[in-house]
N, C-alpha and C. Protein backbone atom coordinates (compact mmCIF):
# COMPACT_ATOMS: atom_id res chain seq x y z
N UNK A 1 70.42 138.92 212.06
CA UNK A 1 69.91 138.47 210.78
C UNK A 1 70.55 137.11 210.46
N UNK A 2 69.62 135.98 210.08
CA UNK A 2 70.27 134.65 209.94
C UNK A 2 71.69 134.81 208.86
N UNK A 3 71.79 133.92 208.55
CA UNK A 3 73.18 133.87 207.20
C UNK A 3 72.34 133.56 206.11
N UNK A 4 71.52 132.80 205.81
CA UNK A 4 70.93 132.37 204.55
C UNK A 4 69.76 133.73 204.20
N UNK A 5 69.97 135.04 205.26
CA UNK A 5 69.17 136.33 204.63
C UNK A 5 70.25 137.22 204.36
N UNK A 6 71.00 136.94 204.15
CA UNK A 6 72.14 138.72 204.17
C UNK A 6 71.51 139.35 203.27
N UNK A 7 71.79 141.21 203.51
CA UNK A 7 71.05 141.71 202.64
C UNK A 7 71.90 141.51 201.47
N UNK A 8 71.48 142.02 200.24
CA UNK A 8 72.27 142.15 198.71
C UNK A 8 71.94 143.20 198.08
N UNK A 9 73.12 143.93 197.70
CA UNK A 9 72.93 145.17 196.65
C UNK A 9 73.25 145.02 195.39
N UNK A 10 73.00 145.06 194.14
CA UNK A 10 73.77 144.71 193.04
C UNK A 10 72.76 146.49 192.40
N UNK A 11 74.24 146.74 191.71
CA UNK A 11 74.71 147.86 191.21
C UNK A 11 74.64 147.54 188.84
N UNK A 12 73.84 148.09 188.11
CA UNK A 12 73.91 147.53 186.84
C UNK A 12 74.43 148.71 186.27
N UNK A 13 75.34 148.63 186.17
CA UNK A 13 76.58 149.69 185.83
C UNK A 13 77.20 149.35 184.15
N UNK A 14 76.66 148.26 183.22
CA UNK A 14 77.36 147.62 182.66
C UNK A 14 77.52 148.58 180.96
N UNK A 15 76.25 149.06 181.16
CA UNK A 15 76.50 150.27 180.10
C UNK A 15 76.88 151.89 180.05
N UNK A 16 77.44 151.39 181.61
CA UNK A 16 77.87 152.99 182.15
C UNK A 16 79.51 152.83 181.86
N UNK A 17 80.06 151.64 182.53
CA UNK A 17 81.44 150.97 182.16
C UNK A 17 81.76 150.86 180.43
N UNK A 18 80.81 150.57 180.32
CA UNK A 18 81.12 150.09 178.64
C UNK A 18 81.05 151.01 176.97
N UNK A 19 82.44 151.35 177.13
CA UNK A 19 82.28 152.39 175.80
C UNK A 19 81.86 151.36 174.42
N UNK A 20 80.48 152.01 173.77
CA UNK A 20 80.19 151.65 172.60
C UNK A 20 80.48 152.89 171.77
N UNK A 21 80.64 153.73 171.53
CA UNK A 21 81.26 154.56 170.37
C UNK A 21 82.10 153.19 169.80
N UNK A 22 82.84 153.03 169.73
CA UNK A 22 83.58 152.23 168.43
C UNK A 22 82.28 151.01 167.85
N UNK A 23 81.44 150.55 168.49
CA UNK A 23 80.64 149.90 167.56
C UNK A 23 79.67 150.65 166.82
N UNK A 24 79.26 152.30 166.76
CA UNK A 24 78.68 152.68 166.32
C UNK A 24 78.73 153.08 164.81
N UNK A 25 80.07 152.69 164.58
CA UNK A 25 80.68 152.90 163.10
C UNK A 25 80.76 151.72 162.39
N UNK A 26 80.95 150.26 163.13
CA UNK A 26 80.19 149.09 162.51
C UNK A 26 78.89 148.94 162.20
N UNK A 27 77.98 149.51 163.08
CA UNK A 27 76.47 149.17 162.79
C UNK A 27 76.47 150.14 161.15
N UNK A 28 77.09 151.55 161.28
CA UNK A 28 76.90 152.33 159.97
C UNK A 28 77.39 151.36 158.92
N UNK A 29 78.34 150.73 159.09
CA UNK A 29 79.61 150.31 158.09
C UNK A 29 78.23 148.85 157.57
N UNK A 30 77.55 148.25 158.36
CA UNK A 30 76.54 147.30 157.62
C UNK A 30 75.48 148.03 157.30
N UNK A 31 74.75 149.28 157.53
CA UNK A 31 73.91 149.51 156.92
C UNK A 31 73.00 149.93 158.23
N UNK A 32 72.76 149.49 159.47
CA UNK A 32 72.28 150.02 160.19
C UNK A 32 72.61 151.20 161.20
N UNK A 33 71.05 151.73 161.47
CA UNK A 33 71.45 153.12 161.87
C UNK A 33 72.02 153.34 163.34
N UNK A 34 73.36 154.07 163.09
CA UNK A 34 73.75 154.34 164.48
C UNK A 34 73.36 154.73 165.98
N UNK A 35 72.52 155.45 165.50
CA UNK A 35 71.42 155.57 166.76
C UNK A 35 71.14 154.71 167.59
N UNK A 36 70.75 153.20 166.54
CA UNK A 36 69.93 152.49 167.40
C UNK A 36 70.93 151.25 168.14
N UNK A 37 72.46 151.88 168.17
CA UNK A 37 72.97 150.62 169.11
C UNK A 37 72.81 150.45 170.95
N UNK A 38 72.32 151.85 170.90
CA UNK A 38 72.07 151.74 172.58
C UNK A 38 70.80 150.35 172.77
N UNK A 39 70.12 150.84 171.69
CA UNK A 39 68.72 150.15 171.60
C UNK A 39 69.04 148.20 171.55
N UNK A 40 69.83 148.24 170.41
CA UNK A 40 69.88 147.43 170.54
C UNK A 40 71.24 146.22 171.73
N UNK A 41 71.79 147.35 172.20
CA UNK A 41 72.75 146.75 173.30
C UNK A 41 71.52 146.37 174.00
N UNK A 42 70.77 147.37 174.71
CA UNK A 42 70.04 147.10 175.97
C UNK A 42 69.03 145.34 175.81
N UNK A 43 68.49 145.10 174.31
CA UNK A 43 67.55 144.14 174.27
C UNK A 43 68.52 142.91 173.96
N UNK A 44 69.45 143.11 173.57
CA UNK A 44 70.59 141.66 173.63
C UNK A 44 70.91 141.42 174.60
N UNK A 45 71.46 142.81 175.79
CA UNK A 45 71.81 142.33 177.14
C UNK A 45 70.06 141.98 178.09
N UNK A 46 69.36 142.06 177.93
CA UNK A 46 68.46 141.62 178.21
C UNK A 46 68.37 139.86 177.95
N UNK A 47 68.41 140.27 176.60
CA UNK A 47 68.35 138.41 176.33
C UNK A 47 69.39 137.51 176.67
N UNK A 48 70.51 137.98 176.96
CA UNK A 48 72.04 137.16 177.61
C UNK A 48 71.55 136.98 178.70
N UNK A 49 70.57 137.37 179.82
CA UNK A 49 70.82 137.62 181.25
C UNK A 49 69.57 136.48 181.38
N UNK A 50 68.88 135.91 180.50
CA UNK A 50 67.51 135.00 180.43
C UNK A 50 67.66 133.61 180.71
């Protein structure tokens, strides 16, 4: 296999690594509902990665 093909694996582990329980009591503490921080982690880390 040339060098400029190596294969590549990438692994997106980043909300498996990442404890959000402690931001779920900020989103309450402004008014929004706790539930929706998964929701909204996933569409911010979406938009960081753009």
């Amino acid at each position: 296999m040339p060098a400029d093909q190596l294969p590549v694996l990438v692994f997106d582990v980043n909300e498996t690594l990442s404890d959000l329980t402690p931001l779920r009591a900020r989103f309450e503490d402004i008014g929004a509902p706790g539930h929706l921080l998964a929701t909204w982690f996933a569409g911010s880390y979406g938009t960081a990665s753009r």
